[in-house]
Structures are given as C-alpha cells and as structure tokens.
PDB file of N, CA and C in Angstrom:
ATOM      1  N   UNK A   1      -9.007  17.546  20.481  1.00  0.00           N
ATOM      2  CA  UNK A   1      -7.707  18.139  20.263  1.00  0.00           C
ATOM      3  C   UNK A   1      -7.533  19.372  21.133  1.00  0.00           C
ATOM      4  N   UNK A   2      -8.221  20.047  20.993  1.00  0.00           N
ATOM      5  CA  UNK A   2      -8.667  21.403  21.558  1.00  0.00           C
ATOM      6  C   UNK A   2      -8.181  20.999  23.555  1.00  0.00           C
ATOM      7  N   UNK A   3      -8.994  19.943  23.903  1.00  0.00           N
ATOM      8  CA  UNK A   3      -8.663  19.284  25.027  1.00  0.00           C
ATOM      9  C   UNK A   3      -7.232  19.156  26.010  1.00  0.00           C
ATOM     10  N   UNK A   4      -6.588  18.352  24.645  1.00  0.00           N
ATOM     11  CA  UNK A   4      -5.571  18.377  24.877  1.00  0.00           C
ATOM     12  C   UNK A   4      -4.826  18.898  24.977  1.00  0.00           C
ATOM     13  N   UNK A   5      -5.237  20.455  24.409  1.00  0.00           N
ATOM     14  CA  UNK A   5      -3.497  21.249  24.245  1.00  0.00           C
ATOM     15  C   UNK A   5      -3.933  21.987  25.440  1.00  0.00           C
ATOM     16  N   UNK A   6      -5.479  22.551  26.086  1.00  0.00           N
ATOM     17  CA  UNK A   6      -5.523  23.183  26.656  1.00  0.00           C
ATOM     18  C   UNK A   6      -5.041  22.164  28.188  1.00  0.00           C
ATOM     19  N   UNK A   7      -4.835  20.852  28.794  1.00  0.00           N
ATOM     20  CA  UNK A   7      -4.352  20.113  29.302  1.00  0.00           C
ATOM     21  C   UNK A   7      -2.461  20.534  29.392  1.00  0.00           C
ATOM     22  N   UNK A   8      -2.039  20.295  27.777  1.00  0.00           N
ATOM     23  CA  UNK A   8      -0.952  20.588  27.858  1.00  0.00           C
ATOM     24  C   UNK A   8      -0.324  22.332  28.804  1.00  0.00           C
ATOM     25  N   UNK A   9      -0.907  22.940  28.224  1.00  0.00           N
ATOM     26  CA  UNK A   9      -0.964  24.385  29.039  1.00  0.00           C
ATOM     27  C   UNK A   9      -0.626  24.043  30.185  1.00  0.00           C
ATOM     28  N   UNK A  10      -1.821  23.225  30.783  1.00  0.00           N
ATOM     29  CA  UNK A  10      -1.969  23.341  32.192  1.00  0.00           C
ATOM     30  C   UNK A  10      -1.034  22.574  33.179  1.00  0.00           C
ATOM     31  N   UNK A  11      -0.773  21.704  32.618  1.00  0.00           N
ATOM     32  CA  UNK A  11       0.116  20.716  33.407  1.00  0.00           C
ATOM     33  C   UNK A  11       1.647  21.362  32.975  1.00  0.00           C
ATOM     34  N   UNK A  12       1.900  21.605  31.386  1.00  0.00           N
ATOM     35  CA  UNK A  12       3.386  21.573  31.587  1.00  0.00           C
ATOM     36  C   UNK A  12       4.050  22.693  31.797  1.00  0.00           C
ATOM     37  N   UNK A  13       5.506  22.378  32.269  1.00  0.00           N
ATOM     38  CA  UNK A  13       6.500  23.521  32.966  1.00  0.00           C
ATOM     39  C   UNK A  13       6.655  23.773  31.821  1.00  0.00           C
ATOM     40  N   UNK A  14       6.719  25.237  31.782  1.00  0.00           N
ATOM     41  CA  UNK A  14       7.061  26.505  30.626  1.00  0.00           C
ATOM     42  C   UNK A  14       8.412  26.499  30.467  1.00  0.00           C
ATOM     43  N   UNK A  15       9.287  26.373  31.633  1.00  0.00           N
ATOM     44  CA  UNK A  15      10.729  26.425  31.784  1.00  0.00           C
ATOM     45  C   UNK A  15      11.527  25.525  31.259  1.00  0.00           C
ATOM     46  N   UNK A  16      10.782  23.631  31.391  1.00  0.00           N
ATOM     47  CA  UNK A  16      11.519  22.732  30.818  1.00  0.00           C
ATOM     48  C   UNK A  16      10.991  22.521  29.455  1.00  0.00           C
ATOM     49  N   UNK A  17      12.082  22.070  28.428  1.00  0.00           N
ATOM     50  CA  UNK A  17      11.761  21.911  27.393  1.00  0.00           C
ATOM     51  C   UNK A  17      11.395  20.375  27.154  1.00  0.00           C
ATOM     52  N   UNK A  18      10.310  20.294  26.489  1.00  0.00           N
ATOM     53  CA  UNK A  18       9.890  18.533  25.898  1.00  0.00           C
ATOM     54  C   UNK A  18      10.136  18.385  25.258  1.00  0.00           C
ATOM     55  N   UNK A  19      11.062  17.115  25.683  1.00  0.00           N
ATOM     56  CA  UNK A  19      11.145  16.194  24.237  1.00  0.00           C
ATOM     57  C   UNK A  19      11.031  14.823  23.834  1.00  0.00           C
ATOM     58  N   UNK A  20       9.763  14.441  24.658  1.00  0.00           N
ATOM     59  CA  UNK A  20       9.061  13.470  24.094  1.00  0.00           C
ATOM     60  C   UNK A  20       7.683  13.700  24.291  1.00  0.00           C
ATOM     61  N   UNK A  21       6.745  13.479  24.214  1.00  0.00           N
ATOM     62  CA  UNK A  21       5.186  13.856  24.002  1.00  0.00           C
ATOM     63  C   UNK A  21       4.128  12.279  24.149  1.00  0.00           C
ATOM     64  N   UNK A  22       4.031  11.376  24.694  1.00  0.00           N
ATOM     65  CA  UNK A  22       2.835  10.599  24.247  1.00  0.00           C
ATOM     66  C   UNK A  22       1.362  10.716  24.548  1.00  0.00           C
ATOM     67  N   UNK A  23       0.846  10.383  23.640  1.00  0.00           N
ATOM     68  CA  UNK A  23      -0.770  10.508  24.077  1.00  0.00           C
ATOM     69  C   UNK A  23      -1.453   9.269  23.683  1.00  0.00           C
ATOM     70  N   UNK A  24      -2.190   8.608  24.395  1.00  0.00           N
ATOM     71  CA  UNK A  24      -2.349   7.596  24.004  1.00  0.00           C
ATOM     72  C   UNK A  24      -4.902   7.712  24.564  1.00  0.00           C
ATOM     73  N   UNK A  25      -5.213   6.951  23.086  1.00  0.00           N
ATOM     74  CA  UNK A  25      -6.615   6.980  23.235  1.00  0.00           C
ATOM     75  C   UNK A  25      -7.091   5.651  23.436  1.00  0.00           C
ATOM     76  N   UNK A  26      -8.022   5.032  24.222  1.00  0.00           N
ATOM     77  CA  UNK A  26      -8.305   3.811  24.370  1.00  0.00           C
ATOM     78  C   UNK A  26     -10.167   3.647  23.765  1.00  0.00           C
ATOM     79  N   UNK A  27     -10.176   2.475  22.993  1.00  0.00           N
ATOM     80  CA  UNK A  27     -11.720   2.374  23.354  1.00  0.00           C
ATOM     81  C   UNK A  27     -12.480   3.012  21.559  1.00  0.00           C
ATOM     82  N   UNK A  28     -11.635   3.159  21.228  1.00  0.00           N
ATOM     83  CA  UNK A  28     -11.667   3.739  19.544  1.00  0.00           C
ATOM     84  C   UNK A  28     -12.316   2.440  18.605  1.00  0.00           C
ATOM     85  N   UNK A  29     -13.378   3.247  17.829  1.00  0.00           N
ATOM     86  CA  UNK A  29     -13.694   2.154  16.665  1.00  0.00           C
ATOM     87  C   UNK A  29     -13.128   2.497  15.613  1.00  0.00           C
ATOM     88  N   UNK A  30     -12.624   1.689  14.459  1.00  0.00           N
ATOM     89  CA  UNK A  30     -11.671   2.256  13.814  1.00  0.00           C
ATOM     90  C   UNK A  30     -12.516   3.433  12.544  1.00  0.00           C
ATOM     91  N   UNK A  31     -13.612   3.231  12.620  1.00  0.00           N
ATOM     92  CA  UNK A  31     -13.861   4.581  11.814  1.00  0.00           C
ATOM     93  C   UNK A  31     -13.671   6.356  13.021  1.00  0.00           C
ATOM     94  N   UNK A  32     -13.015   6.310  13.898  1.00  0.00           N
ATOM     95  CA  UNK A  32     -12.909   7.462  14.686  1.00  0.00           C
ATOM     96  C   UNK A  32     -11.532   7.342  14.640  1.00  0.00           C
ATOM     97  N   UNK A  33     -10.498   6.594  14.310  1.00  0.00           N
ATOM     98  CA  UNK A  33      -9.091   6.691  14.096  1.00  0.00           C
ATOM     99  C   UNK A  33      -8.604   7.590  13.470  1.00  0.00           C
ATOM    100  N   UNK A  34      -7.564   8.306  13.664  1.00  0.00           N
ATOM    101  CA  UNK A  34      -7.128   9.204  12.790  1.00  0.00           C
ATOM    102  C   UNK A  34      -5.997   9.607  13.515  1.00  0.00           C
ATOM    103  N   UNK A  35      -4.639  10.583  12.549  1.00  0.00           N
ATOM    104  CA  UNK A  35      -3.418  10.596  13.068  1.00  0.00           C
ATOM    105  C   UNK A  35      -3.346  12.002  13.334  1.00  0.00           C
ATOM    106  N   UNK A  36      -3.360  12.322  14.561  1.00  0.00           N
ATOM    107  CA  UNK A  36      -3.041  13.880  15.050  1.00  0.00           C
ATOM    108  C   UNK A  36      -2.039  14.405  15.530  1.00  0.00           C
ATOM    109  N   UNK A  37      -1.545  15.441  15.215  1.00  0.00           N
ATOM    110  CA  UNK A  37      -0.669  16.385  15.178  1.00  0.00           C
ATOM    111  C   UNK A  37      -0.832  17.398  16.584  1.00  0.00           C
ATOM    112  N   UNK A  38       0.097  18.005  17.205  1.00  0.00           N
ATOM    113  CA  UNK A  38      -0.098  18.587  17.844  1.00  0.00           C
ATOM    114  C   UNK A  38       0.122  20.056  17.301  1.00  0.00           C
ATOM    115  N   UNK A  39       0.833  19.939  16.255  1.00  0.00           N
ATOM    116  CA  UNK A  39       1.520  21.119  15.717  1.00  0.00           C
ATOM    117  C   UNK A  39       0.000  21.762  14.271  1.00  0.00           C
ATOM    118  N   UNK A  40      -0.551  20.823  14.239  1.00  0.00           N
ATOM    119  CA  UNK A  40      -1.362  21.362  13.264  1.00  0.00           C
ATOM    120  C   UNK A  40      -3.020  22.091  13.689  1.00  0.00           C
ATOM    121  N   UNK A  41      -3.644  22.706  12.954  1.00  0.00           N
ATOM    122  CA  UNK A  41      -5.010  23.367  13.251  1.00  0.00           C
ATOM    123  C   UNK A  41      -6.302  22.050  13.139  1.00  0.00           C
ATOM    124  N   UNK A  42      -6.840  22.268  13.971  1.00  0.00           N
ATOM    125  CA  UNK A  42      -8.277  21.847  13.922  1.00  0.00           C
ATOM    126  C   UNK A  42      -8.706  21.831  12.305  1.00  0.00           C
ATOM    127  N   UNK A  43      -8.518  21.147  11.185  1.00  0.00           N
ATOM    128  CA  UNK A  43      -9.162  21.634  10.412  1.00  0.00           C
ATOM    129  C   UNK A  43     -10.121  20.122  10.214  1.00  0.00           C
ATOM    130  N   UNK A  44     -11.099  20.295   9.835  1.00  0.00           N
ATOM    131  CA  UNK A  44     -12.077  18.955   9.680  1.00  0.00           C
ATOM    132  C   UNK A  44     -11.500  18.397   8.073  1.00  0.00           C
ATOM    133  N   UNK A  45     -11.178  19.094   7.326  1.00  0.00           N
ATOM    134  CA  UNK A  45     -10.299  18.812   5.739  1.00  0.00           C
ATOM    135  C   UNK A  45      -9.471  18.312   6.164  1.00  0.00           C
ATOM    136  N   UNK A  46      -8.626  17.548   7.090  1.00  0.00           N
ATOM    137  CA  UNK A  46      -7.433  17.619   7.429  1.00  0.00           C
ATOM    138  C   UNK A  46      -6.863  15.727   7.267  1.00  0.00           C
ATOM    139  N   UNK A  47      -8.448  15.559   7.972  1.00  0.00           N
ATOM    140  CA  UNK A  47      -8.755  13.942   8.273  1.00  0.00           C
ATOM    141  C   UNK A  47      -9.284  13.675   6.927  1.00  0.00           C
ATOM    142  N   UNK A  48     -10.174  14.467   6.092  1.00  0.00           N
ATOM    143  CA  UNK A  48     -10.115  13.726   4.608  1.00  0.00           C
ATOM    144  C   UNK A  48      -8.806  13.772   3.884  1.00  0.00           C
ATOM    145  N   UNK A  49      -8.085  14.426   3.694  1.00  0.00           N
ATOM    146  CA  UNK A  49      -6.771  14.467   2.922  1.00  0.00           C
ATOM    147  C   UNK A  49      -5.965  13.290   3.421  1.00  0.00           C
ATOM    148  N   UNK A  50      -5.869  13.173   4.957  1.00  0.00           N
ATOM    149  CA  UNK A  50      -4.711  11.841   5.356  1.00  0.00           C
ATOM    150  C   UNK A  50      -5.761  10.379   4.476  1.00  0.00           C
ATOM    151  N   UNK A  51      -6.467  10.692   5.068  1.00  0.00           N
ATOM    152  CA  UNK A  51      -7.346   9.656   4.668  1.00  0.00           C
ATOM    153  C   UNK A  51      -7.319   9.024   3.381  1.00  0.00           C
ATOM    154  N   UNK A  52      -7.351   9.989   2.159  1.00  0.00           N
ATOM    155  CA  UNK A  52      -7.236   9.945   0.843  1.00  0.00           C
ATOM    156  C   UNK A  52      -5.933   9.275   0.439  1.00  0.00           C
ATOM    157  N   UNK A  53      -4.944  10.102   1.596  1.00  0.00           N
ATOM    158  CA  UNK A  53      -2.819   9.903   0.720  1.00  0.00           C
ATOM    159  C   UNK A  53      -2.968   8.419   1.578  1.00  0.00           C
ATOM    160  N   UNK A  54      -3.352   8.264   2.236  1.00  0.00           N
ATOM    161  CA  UNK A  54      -3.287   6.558   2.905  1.00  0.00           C
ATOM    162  C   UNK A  54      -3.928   5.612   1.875  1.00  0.00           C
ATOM    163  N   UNK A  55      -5.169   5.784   1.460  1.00  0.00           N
ATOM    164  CA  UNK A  55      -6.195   4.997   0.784  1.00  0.00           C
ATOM    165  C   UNK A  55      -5.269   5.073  -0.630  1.00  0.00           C
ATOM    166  N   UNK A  56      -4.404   5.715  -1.372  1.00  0.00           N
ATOM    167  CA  UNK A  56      -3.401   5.799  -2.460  1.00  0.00           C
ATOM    168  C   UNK A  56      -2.364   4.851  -2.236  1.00  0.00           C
ATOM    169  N   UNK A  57      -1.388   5.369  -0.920  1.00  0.00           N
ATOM    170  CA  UNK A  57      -0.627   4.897  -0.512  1.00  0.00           C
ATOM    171  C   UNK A  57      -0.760   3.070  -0.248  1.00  0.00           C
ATOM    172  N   UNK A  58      -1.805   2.674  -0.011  1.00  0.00           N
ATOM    173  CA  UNK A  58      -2.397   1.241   0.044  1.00  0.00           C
ATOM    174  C   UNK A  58      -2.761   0.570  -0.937  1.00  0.00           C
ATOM    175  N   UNK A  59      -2.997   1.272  -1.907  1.00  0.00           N
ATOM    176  CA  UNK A  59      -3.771   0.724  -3.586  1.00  0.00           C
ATOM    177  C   UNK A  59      -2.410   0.634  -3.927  1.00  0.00           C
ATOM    178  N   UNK A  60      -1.186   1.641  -4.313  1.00  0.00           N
ATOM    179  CA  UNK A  60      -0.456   1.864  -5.259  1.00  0.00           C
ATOM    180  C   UNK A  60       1.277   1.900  -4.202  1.00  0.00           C
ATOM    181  N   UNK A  61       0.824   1.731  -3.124  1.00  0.00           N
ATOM    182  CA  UNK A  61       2.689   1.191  -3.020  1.00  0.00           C
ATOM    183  C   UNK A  61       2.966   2.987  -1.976  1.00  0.00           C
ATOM    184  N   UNK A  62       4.473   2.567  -1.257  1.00  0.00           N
ATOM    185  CA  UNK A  62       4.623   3.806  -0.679  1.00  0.00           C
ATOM    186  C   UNK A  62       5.089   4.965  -1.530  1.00  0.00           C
ATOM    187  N   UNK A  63       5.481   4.496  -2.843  1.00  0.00           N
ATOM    188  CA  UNK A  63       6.443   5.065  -3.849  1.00  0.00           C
ATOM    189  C   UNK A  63       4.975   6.282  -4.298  1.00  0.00           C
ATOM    190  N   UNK A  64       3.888   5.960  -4.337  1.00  0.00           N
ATOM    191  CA  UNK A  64       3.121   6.307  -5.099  1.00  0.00           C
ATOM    192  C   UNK A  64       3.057   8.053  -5.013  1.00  0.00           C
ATOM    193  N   UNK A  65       2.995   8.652  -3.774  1.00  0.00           N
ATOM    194  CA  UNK A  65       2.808  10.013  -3.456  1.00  0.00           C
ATOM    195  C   UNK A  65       4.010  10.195  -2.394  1.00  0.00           C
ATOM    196  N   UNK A  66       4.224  11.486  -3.068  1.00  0.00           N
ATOM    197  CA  UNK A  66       5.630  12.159  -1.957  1.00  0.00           C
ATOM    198  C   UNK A  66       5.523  13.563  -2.290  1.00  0.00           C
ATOM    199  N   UNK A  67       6.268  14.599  -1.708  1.00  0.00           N
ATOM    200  CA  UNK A  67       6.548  15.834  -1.610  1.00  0.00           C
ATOM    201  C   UNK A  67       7.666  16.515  -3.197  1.00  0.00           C
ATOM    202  N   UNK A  68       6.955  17.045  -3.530  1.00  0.00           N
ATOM    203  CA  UNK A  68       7.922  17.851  -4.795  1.00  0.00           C
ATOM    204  C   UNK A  68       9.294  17.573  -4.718  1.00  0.00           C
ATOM    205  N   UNK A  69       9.961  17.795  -3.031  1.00  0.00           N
ATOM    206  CA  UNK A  69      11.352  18.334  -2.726  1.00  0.00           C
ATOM    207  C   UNK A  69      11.869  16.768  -2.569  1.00  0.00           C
ATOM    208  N   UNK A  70      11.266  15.572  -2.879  1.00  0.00           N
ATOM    209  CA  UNK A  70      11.975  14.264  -2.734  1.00  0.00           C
ATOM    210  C   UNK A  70      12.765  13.733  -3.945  1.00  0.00           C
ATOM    211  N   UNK A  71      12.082  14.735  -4.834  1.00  0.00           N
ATOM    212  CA  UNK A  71      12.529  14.477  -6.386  1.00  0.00           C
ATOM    213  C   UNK A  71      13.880  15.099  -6.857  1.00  0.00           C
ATOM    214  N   UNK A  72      14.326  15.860  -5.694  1.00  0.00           N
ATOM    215  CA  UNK A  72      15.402  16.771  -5.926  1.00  0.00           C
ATOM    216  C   UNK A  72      16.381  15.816  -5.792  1.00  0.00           C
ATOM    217  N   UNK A  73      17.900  15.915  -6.485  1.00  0.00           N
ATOM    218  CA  UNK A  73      19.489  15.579  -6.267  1.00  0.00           C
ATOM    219  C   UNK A  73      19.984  15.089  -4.557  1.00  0.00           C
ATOM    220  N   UNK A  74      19.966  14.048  -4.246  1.00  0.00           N
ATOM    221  CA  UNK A  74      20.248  14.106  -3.593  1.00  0.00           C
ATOM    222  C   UNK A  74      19.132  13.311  -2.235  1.00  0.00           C
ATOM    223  N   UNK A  75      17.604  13.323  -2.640  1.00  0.00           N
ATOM    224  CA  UNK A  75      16.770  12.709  -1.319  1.00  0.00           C
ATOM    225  C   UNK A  75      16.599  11.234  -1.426  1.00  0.00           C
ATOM    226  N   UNK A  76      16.585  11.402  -0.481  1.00  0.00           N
ATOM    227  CA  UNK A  76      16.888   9.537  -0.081  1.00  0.00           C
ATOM    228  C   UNK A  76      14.878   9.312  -0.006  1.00  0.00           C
ATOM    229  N   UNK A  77      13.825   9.636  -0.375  1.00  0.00           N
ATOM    230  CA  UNK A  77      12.734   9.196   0.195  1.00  0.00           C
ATOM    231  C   UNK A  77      12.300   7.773  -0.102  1.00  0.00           C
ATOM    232  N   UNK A  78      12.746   7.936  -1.707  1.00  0.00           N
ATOM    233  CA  UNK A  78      11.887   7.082  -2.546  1.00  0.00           C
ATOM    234  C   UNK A  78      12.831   5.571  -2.577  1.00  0.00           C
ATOM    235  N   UNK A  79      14.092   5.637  -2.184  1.00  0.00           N
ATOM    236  CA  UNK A  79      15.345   4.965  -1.961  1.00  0.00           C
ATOM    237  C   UNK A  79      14.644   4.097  -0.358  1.00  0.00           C
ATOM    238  N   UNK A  80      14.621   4.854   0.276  1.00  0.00           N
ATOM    239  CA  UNK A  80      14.281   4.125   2.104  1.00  0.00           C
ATOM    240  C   UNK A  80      12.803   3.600   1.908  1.00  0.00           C
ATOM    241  N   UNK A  81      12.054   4.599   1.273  1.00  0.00           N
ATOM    242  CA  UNK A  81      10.432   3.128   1.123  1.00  0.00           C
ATOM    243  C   UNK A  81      10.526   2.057   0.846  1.00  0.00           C
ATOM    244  N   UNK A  82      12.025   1.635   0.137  1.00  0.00           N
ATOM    245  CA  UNK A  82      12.011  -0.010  -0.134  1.00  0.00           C
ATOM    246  C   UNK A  82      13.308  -0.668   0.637  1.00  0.00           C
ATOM    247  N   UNK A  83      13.752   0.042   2.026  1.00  0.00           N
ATOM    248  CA  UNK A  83      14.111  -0.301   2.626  1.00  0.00           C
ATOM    249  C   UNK A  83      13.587  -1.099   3.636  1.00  0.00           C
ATOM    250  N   UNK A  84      13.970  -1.920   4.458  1.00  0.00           N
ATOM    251  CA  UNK A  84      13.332  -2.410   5.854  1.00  0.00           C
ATOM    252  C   UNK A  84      14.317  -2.529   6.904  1.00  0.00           C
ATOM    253  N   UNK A  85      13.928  -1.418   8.111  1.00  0.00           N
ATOM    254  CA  UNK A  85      14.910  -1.376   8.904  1.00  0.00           C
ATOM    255  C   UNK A  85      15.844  -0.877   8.428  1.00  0.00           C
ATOM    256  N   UNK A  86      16.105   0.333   7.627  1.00  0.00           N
ATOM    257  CA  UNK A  86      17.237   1.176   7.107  1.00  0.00           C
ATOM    258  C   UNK A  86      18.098   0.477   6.063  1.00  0.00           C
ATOM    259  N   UNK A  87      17.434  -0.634   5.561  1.00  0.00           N
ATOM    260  CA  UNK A  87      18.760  -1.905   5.387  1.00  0.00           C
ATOM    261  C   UNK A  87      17.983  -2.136   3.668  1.00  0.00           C
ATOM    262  N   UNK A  88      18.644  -2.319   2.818  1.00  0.00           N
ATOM    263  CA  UNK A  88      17.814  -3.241   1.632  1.00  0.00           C
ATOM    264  C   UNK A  88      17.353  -4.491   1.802  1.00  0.00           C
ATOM    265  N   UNK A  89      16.084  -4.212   1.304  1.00  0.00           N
ATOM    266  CA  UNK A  89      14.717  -5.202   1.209  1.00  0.00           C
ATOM    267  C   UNK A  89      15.263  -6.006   0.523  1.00  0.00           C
ATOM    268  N   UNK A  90      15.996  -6.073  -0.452  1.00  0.00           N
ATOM    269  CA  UNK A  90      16.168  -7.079  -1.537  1.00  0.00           C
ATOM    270  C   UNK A  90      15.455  -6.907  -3.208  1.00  0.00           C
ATOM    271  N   UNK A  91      14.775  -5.695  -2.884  1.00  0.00           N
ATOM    272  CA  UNK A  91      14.077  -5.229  -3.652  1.00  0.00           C
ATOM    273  C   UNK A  91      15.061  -4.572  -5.122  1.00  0.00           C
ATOM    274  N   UNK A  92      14.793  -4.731  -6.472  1.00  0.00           N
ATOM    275  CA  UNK A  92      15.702  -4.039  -7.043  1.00  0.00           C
ATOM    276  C   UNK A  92      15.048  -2.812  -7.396  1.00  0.00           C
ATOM    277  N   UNK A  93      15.731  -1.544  -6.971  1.00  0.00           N
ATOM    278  CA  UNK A  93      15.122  -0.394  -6.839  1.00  0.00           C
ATOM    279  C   UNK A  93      16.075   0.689  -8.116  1.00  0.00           C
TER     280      UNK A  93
END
C-alpha cells in the first residue's frame, strides 16, 4: 500500500484533479486478497474486520449488517440490497 501511494506522489500532476483511479494486482492466491482503500491507514485490523462483515454478509444475506444512519427516515440501503440493477428483484421486501 505504502508502495503505491508513494508511486502515486510520484507520477501524478498535483495540478490535475483525478477522477478515476485503477489499480489492478495480478498473480494473487486468494488467501492474499483483500479490498483496499486508498483513502484509509495501513491498519493490519482492517483486513480482519472486512473479512468478518463479508463472512456475515455471506452466511446471513446483504440485509444482515449496515451502518446506524441506514435505519434513519428516508435511506434507501436496505430497499436496493434486494434490488438488481437498480430495478426490483421480484423479491417481496
């Protein structure tokens, strides 16, 4: 990670703004998989926690874990997990 941002530094113009980003890793076994952030810290806790809300998220449905603020008036989260393609699944929700 560390790699990369110091890469990013180096190569990109300060002046133009990005707005798209890809990075792509080849050659991965899937126990070295993991979903990185550019915006977040090195933390080694970081990859057990995704790890954990995925391994939930797979037992018990997408509905299973969400953010406090989805529960509020008004968020569409728990509504679009049983969407496909923005569209109803057919699902009765």
């Amino acid at each position: 990670m560390s790699t990369m941002a110091d890469l990013f530094r180096l190569l990109a113009d300060r002046l133009t703004p990005v707005k798209r980003l890809a990075i792509a890793y080849c050659d991965l076994s899937p126990r070295e998989r993991q979903q990185l952030s550019l915006l977040q810290y090195d933390n080694p806790r970081t990859g057990e926690l995704q790890s954990a809300v995925n391994d939930v998220r797979l037992r018990y449905g997408k509905n299973a874990l969400f953010r406090g603020m989805d529960l509020l008036d008004g968020a569409t989260t728990r509504e679009r997990n049983t969407q496909i393609g923005g569209h109803r699944s057919g699902e009765a929700g």
